[in-house]
PDB file of N, CA and C in Angstrom:
ATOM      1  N   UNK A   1      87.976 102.919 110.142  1.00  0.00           N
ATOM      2  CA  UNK A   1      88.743 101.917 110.854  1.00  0.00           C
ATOM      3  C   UNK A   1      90.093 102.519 111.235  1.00  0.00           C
ATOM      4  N   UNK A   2      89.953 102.260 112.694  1.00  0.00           N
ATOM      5  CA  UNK A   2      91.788 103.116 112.929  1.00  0.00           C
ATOM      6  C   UNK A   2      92.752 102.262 112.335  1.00  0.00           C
ATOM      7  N   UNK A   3      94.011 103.081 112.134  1.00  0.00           N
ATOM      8  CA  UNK A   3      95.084 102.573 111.937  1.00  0.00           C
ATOM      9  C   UNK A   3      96.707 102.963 112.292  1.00  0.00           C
ATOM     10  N   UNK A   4      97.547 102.572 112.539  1.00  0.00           N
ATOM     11  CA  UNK A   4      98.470 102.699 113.272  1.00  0.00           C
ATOM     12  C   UNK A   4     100.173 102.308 112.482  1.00  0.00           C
ATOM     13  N   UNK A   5     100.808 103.066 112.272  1.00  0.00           N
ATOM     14  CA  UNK A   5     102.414 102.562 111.885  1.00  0.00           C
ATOM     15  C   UNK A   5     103.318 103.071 113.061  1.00  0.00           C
ATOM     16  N   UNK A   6     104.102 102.217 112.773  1.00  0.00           N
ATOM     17  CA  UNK A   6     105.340 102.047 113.647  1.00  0.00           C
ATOM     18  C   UNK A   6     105.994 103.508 113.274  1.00  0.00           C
ATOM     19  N   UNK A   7     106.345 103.191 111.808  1.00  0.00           N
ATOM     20  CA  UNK A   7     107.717 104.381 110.581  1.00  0.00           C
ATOM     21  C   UNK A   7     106.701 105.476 111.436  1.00  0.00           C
ATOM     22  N   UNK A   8     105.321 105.975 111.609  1.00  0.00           N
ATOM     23  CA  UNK A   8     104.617 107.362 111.852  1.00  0.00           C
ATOM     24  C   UNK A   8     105.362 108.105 112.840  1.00  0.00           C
ATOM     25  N   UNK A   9     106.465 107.168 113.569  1.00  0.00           N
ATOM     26  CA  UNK A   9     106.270 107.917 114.532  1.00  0.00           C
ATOM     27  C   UNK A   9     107.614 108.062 114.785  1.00  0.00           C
ATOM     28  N   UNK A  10     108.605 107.186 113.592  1.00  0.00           N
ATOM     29  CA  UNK A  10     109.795 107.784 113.337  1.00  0.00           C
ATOM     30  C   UNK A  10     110.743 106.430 113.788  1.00  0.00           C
ATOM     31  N   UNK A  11     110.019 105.313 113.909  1.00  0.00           N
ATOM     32  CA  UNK A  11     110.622 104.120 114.429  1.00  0.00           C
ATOM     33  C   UNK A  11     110.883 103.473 113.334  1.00  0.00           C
ATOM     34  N   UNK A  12     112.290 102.516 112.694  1.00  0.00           N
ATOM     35  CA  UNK A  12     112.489 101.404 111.825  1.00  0.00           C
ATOM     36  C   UNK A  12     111.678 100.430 111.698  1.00  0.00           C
ATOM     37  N   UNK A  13     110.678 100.324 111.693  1.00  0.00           N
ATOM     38  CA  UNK A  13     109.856  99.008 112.142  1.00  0.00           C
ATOM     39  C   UNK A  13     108.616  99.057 110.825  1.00  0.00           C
ATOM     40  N   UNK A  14     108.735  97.758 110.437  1.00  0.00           N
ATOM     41  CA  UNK A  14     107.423  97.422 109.590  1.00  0.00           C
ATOM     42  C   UNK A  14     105.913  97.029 109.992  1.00  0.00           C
ATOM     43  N   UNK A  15     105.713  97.418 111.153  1.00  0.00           N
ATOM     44  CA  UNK A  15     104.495  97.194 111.979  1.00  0.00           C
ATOM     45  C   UNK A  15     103.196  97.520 111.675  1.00  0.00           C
ATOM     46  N   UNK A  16     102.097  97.240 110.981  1.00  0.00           N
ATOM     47  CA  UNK A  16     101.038  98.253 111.217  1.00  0.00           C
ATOM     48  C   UNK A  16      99.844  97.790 111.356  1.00  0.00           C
ATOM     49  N   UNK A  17      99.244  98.214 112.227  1.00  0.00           N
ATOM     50  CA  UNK A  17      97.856  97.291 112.070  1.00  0.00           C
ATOM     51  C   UNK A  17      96.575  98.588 112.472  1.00  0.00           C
ATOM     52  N   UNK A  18      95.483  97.684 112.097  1.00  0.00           N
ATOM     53  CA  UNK A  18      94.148  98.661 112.178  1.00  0.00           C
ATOM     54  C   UNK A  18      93.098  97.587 113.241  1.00  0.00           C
ATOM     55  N   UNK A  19      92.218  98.191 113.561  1.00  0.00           N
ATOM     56  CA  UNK A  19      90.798  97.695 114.121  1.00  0.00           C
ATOM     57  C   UNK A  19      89.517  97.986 114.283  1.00  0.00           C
ATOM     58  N   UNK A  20      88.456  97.798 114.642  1.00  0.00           N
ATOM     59  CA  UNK A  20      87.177  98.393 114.537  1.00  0.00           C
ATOM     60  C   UNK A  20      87.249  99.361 115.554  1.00  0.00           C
ATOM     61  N   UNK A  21      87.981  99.658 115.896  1.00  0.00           N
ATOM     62  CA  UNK A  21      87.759 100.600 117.416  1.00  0.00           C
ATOM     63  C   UNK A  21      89.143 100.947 117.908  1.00  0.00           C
ATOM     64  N   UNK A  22      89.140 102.347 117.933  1.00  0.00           N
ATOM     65  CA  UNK A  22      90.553 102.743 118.899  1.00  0.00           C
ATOM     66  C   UNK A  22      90.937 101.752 120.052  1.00  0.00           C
ATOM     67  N   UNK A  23      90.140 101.302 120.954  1.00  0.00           N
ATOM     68  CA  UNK A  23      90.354 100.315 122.435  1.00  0.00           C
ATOM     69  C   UNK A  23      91.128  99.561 121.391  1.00  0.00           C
ATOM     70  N   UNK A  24      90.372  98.518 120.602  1.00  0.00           N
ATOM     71  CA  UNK A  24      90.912  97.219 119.942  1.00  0.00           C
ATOM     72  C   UNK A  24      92.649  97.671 119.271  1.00  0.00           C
ATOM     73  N   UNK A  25      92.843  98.692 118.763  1.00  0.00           N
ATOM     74  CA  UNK A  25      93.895  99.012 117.773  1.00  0.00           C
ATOM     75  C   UNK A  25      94.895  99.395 118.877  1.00  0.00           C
ATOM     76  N   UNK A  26      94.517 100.153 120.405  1.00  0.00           N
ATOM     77  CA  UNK A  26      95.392 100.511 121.529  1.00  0.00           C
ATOM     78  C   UNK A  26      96.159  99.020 122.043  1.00  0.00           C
ATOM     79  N   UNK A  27      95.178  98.209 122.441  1.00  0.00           N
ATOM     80  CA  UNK A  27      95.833  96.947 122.313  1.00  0.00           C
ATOM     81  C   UNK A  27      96.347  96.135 121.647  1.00  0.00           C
ATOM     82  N   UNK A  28      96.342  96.018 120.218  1.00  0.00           N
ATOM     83  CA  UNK A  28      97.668  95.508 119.359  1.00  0.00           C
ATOM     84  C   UNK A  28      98.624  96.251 119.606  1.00  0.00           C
ATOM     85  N   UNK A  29      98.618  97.505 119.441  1.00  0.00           N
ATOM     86  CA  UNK A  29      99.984  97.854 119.709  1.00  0.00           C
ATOM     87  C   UNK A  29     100.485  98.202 120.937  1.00  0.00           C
ATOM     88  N   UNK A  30      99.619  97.956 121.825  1.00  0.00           N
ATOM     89  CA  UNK A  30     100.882  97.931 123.302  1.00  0.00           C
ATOM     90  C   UNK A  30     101.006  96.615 123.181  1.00  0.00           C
ATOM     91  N   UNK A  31     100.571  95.238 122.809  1.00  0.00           N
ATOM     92  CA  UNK A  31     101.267  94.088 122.285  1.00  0.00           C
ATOM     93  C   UNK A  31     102.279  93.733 121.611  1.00  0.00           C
ATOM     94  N   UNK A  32     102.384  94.780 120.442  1.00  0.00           N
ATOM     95  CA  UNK A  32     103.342  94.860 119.624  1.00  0.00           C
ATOM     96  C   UNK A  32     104.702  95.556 120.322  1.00  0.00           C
ATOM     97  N   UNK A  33     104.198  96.545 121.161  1.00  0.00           N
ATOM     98  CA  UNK A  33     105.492  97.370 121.756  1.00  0.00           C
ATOM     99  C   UNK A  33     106.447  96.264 122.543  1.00  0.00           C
ATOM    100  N   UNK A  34     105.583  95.378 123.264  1.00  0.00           N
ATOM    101  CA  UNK A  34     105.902  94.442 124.523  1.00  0.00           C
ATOM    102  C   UNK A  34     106.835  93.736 123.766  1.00  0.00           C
ATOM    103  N   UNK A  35     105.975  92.874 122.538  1.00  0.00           N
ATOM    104  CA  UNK A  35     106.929  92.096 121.852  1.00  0.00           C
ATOM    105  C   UNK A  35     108.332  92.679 121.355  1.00  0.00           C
ATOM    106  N   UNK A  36     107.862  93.483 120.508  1.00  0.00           N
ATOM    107  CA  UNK A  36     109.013  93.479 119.142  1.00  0.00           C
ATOM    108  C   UNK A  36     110.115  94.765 120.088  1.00  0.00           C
ATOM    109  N   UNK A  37     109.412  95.598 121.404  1.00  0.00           N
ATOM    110  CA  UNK A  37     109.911  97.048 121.318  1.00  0.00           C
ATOM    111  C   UNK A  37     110.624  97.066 123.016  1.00  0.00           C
ATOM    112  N   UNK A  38     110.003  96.088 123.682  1.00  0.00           N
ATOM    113  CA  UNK A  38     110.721  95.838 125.037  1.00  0.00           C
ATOM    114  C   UNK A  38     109.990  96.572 125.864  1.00  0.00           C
ATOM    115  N   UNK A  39     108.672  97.145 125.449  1.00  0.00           N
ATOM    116  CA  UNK A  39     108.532  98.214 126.172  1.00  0.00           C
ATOM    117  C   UNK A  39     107.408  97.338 127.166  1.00  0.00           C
ATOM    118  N   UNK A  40     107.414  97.244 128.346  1.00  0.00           N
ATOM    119  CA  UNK A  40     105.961  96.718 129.458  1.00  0.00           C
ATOM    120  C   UNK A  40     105.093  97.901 129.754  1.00  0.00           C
ATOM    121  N   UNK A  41     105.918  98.763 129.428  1.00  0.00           N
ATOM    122  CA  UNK A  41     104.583  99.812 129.687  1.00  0.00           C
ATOM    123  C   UNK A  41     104.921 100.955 128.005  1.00  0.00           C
ATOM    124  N   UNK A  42     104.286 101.400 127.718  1.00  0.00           N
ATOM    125  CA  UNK A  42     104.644 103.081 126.779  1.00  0.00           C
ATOM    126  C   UNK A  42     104.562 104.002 127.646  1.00  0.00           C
ATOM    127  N   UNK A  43     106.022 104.554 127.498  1.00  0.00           N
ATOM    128  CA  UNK A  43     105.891 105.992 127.874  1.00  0.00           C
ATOM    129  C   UNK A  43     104.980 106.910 127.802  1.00  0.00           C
ATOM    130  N   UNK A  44     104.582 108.113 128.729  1.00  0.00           N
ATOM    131  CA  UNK A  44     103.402 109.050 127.950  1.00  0.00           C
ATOM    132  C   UNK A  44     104.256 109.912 126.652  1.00  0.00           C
ATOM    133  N   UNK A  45     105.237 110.431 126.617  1.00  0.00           N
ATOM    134  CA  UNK A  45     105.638 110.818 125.555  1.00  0.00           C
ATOM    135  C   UNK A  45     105.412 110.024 124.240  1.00  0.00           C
ATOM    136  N   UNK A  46     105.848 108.759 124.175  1.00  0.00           N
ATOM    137  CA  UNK A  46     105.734 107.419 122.953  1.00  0.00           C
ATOM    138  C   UNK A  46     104.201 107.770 122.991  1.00  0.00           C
ATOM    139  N   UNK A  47     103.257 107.415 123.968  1.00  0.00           N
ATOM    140  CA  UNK A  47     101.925 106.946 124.153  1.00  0.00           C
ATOM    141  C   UNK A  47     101.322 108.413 123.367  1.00  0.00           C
ATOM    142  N   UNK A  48     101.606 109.209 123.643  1.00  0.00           N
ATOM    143  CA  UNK A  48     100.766 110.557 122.964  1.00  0.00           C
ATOM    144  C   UNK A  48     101.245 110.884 121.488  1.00  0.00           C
ATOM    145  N   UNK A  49     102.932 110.604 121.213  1.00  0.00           N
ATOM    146  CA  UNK A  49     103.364 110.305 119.597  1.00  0.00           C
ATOM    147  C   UNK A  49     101.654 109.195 118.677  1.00  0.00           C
ATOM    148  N   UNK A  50     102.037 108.123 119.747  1.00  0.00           N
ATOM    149  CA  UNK A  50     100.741 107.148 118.827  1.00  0.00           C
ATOM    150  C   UNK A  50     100.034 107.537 118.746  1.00  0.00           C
ATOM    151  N   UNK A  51      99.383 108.373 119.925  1.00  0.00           N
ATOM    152  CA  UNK A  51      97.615 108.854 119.615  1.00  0.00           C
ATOM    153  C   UNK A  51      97.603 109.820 118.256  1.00  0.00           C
ATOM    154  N   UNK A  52      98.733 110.480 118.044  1.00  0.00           N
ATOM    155  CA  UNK A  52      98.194 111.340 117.222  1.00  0.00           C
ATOM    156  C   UNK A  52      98.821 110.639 115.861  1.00  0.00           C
ATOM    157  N   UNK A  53      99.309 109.569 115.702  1.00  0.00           N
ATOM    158  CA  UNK A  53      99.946 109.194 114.688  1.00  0.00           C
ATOM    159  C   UNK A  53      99.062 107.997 113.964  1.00  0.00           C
ATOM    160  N   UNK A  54      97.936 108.125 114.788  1.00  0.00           N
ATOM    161  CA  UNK A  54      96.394 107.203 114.675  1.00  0.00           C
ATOM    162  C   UNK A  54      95.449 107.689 113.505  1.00  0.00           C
ATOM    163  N   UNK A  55      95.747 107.246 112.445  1.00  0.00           N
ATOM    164  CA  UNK A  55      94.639 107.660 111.046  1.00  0.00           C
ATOM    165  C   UNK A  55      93.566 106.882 111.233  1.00  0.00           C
ATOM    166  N   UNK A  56      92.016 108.356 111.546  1.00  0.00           N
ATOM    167  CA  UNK A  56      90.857 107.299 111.349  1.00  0.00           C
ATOM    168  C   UNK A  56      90.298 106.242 110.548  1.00  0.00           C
TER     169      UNK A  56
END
Protein backbone atom coordinates (compact mmCIF):
# COMPACT_ATOMS: atom_id res chain seq x y z
CA UNK A 1 0.00 0.00 0.00
CA UNK A 2 1.61 3.38 -1.00
CA UNK A 3 2.31 5.90 1.30
CA UNK A 4 3.18 9.43 1.42
CA UNK A 5 4.54 12.26 4.19
CA UNK A 6 4.59 15.70 3.96
CA UNK A 7 8.11 15.95 6.79
CA UNK A 8 9.68 13.28 3.54
CA UNK A 9 10.15 15.84 1.68
CA UNK A 10 11.34 18.39 4.12
CA UNK A 11 7.96 20.28 4.66
CA UNK A 12 6.54 21.21 8.50
CA UNK A 13 3.44 19.50 7.97
CA UNK A 14 1.76 16.51 9.75
CA UNK A 15 0.16 15.09 6.62
CA UNK A 16 0.25 11.54 5.61
CA UNK A 17 -1.78 9.34 3.94
CA UNK A 18 -1.66 5.91 1.98
CA UNK A 19 -3.98 4.05 -0.69
CA UNK A 20 -4.51 0.96 -2.67
CA UNK A 21 -2.88 2.38 -5.64
CA UNK A 22 -0.34 5.10 -6.53
CA UNK A 23 -3.39 6.98 -8.89
CA UNK A 24 -5.59 6.90 -5.53
CA UNK A 25 -2.57 8.18 -3.07
CA UNK A 26 -1.49 10.92 -6.22
CA UNK A 27 -4.83 12.31 -5.59
CA UNK A 28 -5.01 12.83 -1.87
CA UNK A 29 -2.19 14.57 -2.02
CA UNK A 30 -2.59 16.98 -4.81
CA UNK A 31 -5.84 17.56 -2.56
CA UNK A 32 -3.94 18.01 0.30
CA UNK A 33 -1.39 20.39 -1.51
CA UNK A 34 -4.56 22.55 -2.82
CA UNK A 35 -5.88 22.65 0.64
CA UNK A 36 -3.40 22.98 3.35
CA UNK A 37 -0.26 24.10 0.68
CA UNK A 38 -1.91 26.72 -1.84
CA UNK A 39 -0.59 24.90 -4.43
CA UNK A 40 -3.45 24.43 -7.79
CA UNK A 41 -1.03 22.77 -9.51
CA UNK A 42 2.63 20.90 -8.01
CA UNK A 43 5.49 21.95 -9.40
CA UNK A 44 7.56 19.26 -11.40
CA UNK A 45 10.38 19.79 -9.03
CA UNK A 46 7.78 19.31 -5.66
CA UNK A 47 5.94 16.63 -8.02
CA UNK A 48 9.19 14.41 -8.59
CA UNK A 49 10.44 15.18 -4.59
CA UNK A 50 6.86 13.13 -3.93
CA UNK A 51 7.34 10.45 -6.36
CA UNK A 52 10.32 9.41 -4.86
CA UNK A 53 9.38 10.17 -1.31
CA UNK A 54 6.45 7.44 -2.03
CA UNK A 55 7.09 4.17 0.28
CA UNK A 56 5.55 1.08 -1.33
Amino acid sequence: MPSFKCKDIGLDCPFKADAKTQDELMKKIAAHAASAHGMKTVPPETMAKIKKAIKP
